[in-house]
N, C-alpha and C. Protein backbone atom coordinates (compact mmCIF):
# COMPACT_ATOMS: atom_id res chain seq x y z
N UNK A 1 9.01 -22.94 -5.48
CA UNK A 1 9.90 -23.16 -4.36
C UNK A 1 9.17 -22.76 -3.07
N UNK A 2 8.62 -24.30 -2.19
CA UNK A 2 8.20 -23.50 -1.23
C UNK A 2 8.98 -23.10 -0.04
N UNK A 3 10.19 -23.34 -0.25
CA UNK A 3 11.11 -23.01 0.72
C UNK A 3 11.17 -21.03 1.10
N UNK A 4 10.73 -20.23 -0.39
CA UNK A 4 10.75 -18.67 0.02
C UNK A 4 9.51 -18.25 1.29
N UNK A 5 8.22 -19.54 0.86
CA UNK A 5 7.36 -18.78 2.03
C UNK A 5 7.40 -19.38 3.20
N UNK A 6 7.92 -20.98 3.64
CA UNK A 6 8.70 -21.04 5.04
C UNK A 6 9.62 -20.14 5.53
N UNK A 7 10.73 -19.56 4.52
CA UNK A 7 11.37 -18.67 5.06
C UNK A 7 10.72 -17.19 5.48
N UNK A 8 9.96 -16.97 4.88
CA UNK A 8 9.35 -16.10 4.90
C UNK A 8 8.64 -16.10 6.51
N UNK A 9 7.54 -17.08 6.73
CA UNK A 9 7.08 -17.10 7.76
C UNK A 9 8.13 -17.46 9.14
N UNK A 10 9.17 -17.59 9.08
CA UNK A 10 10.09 -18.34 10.13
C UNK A 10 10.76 -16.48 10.49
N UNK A 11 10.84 -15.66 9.20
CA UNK A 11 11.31 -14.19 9.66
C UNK A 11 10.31 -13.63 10.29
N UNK A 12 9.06 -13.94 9.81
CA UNK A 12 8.27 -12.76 10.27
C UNK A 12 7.96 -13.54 11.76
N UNK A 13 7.74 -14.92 12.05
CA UNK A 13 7.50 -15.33 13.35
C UNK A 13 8.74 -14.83 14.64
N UNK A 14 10.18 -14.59 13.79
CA UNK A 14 11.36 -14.26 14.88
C UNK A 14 11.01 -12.80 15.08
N UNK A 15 10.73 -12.16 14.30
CA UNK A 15 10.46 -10.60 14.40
C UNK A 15 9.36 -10.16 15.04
N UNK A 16 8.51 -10.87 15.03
CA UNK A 16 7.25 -10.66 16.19
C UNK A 16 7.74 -10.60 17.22
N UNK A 17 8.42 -12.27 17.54
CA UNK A 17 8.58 -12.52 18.83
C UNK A 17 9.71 -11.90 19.80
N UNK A 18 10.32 -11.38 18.54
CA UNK A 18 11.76 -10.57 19.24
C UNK A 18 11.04 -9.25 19.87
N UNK A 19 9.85 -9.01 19.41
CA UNK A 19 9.23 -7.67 19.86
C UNK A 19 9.97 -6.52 19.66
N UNK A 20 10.89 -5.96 18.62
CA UNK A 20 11.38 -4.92 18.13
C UNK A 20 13.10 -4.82 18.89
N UNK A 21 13.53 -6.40 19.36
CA UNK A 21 14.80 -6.57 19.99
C UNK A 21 15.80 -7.34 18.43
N UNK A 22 16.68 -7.10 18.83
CA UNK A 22 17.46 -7.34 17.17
C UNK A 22 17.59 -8.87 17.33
N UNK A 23 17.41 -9.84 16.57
CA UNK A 23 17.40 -11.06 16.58
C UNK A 23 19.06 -11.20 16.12
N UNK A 24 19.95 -12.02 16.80
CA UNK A 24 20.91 -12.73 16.71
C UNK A 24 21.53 -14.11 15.64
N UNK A 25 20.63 -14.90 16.23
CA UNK A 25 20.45 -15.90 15.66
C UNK A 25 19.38 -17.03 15.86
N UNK A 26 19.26 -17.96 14.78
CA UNK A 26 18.11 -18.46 14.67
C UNK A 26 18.24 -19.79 14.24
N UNK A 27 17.84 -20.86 15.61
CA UNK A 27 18.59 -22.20 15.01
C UNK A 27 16.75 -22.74 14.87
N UNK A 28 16.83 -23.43 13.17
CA UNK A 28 15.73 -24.10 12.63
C UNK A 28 16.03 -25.43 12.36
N UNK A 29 15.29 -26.27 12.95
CA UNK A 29 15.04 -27.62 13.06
C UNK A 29 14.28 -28.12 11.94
N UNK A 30 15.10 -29.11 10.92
CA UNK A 30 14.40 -29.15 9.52
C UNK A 30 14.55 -30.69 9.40
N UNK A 31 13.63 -31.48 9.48
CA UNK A 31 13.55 -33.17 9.55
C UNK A 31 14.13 -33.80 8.06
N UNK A 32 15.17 -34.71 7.68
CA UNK A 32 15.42 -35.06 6.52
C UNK A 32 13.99 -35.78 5.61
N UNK A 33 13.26 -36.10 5.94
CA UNK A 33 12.13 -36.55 5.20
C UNK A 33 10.56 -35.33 5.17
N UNK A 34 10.82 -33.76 5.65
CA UNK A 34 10.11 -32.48 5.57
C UNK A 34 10.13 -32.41 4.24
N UNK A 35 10.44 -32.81 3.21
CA UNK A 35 10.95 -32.11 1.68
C UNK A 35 11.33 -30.80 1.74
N UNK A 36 12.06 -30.47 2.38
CA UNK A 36 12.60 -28.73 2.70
C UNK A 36 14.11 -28.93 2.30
N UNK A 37 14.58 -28.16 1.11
CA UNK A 37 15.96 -28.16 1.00
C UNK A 37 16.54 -26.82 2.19
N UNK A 38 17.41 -27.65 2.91
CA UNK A 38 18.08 -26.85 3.83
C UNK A 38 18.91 -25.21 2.90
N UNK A 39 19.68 -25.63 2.10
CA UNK A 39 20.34 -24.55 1.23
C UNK A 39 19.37 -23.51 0.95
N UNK A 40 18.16 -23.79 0.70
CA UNK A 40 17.13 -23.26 0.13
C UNK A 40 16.56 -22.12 0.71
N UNK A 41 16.60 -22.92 2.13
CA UNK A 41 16.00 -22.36 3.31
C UNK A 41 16.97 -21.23 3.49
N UNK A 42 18.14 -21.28 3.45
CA UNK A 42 19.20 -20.51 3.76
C UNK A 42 19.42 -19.06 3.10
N UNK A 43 19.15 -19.50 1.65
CA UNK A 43 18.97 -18.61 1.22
C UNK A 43 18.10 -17.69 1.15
N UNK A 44 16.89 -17.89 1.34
CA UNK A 44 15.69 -17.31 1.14
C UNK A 44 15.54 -16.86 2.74
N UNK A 45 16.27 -17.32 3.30
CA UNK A 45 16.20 -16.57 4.74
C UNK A 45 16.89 -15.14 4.98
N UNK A 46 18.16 -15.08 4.38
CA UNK A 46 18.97 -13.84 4.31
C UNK A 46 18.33 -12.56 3.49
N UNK A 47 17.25 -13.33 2.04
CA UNK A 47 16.58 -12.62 1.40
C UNK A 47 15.10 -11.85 2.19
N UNK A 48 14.20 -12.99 2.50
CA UNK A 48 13.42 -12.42 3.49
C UNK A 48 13.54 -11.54 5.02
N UNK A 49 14.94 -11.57 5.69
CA UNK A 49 15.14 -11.16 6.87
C UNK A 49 15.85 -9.37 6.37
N UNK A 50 15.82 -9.63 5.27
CA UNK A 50 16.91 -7.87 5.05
C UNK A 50 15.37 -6.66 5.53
N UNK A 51 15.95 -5.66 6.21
CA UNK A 51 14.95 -4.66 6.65
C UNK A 51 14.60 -5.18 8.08
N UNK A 52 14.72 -5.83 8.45
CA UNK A 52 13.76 -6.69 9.49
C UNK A 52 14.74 -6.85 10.60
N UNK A 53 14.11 -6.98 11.89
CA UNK A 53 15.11 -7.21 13.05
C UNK A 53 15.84 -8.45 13.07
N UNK A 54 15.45 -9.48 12.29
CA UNK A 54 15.76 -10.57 11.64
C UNK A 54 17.39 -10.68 11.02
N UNK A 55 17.70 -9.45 10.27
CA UNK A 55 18.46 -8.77 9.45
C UNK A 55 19.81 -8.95 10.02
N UNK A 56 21.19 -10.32 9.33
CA UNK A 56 21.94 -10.40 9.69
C UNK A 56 22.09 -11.42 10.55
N UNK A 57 20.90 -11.99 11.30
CA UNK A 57 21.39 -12.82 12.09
C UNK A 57 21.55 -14.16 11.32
N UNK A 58 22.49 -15.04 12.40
CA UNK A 58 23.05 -16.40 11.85
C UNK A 58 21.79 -17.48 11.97
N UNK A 59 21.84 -18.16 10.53
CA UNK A 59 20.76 -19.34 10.20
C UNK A 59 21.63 -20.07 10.73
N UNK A 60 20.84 -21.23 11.82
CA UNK A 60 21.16 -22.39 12.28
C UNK A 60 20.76 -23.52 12.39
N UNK A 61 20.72 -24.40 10.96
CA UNK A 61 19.74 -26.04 10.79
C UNK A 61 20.08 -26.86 11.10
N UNK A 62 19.29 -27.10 12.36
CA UNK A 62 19.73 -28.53 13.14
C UNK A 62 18.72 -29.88 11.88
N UNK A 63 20.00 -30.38 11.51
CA UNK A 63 19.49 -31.79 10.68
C UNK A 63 18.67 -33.12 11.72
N UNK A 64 17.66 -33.09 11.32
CA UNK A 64 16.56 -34.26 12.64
C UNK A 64 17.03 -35.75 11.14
N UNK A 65 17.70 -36.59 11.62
CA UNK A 65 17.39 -37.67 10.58
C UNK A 65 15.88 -38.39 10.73
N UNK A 66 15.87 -39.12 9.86
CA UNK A 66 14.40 -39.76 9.40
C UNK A 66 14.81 -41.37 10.12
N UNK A 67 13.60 -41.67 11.12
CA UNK A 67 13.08 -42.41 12.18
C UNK A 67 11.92 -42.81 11.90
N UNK A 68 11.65 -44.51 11.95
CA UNK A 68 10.31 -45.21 12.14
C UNK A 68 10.79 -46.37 12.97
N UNK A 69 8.99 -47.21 13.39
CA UNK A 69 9.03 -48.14 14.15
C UNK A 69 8.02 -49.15 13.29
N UNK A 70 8.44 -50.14 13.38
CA UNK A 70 7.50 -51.18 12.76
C UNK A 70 6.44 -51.47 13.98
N UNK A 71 5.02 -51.24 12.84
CA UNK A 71 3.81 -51.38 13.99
C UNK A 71 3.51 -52.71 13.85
N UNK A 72 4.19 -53.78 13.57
CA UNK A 72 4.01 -55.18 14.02
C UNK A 72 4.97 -55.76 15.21
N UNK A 73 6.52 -55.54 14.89
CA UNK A 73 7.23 -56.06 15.51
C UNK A 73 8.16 -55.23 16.78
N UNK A 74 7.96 -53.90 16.30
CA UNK A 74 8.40 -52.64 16.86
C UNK A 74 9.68 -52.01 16.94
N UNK A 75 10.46 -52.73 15.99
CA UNK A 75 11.76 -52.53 15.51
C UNK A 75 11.96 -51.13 14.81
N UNK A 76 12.82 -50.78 15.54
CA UNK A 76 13.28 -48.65 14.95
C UNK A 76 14.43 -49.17 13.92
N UNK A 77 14.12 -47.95 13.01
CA UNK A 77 15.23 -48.38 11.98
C UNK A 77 15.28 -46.87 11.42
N UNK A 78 16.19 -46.29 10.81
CA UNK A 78 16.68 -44.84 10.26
C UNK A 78 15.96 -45.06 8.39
N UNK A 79 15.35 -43.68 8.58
CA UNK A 79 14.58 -44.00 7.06
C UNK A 79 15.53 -42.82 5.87
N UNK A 80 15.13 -42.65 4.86
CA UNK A 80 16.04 -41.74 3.75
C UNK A 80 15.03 -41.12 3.04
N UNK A 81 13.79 -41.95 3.00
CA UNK A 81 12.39 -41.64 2.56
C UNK A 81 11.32 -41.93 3.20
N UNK A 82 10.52 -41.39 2.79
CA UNK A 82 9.13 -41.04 3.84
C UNK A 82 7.84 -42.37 3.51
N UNK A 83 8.96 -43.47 3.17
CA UNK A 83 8.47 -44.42 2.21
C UNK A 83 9.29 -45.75 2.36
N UNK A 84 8.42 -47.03 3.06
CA UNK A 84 9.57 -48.44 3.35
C UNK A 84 8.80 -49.08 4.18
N UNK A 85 9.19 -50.25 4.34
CA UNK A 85 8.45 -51.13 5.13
C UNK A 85 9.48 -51.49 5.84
N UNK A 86 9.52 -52.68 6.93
CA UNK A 86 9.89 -53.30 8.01
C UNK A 86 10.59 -54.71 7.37
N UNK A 87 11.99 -55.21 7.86
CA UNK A 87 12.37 -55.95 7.54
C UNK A 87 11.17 -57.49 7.67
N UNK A 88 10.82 -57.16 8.22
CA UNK A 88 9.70 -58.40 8.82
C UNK A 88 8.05 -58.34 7.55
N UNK A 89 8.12 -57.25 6.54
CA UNK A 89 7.09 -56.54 6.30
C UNK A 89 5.95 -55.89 6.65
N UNK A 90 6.11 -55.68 7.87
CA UNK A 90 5.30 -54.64 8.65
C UNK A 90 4.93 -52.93 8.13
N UNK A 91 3.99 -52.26 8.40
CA UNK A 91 4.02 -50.56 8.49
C UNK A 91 4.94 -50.24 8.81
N UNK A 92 5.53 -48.86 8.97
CA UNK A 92 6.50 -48.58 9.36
C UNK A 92 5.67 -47.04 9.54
N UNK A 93 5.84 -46.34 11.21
CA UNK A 93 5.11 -45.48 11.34
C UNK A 93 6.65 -44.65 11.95
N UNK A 94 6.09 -43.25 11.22
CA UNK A 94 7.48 -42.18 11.30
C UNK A 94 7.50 -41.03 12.89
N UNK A 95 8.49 -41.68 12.92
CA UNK A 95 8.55 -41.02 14.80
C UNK A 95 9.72 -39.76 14.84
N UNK A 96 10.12 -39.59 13.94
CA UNK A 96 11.43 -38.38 13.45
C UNK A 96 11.12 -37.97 12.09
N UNK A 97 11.85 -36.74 11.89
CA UNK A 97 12.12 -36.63 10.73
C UNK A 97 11.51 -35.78 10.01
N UNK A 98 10.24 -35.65 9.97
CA UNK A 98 9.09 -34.89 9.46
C UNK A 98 9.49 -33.23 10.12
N UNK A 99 10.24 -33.46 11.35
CA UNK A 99 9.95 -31.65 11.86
C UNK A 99 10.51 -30.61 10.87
N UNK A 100 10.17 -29.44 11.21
CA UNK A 100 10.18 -28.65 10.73
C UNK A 100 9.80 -26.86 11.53
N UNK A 101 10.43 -26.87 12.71
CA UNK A 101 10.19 -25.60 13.38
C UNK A 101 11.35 -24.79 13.81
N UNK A 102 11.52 -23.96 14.30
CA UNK A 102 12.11 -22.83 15.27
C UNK A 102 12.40 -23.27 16.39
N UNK A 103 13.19 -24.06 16.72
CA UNK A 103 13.93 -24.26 17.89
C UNK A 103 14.08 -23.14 19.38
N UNK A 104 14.94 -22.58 18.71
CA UNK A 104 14.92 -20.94 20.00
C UNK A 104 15.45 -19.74 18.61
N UNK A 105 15.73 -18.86 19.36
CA UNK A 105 16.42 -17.51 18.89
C UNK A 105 16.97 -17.43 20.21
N UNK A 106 17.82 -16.29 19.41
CA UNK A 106 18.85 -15.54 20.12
C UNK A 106 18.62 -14.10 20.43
N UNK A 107 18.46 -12.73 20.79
CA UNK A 107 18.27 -11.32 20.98
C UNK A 107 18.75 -10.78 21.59
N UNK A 108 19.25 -9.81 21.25
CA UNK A 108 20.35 -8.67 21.37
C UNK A 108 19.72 -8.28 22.71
């Protein structure tokens, strides 16, 4: 599950940056085509943040849906997988979806 050591690194990056200020909350931006189960994340966030200034604050996953453009015709269309072509049969190059960061925090 690599969702324990994203969570992992997403606590220890708020706790740095909080610089020893109690972190609040923490809205994470997780792209539907990242392979990151959101639940996952959730959990392993409450697990990794205990002890930590991290500790208690509210997980907040902003859902990015999955976005491409056909590099022939240039038509945007909403994807489900990280995997499809273009009604026209074109590439289809991914302009959403993939993220996967730390938006802001919050501190006491």
């Amino acid at each position: 599950m690599h969702e324990l050591s994203i969570a992992t690194a997403v606590v220890e990056a708020c706790a740095e940056r909080a610089a020893g200020a109690r972190v609040l909350r923490v809205r994470l931006e997780i792209g539907r085509l990242a392979a990151v189960m959101p639940d996952a994340i959730r959990f392993c966030f409450d697990l990794c943040a205990q002890d930590t200034a991290v500790e208690g604050a509210a997980l907040e996953i902003l859902d990015i849906p999955g976005r491409a453009v056909c590099a022939s015709c240039g038509e945007a269309t909403d994807l489900d997988t990280p995997i499809g072509r273009c009604l026209c049969g074109g590439a289809l190059r991914i302009v959403a979806g993939e993220e996967l960061r730390v938006k802001d925090m919050e501190i006491a």
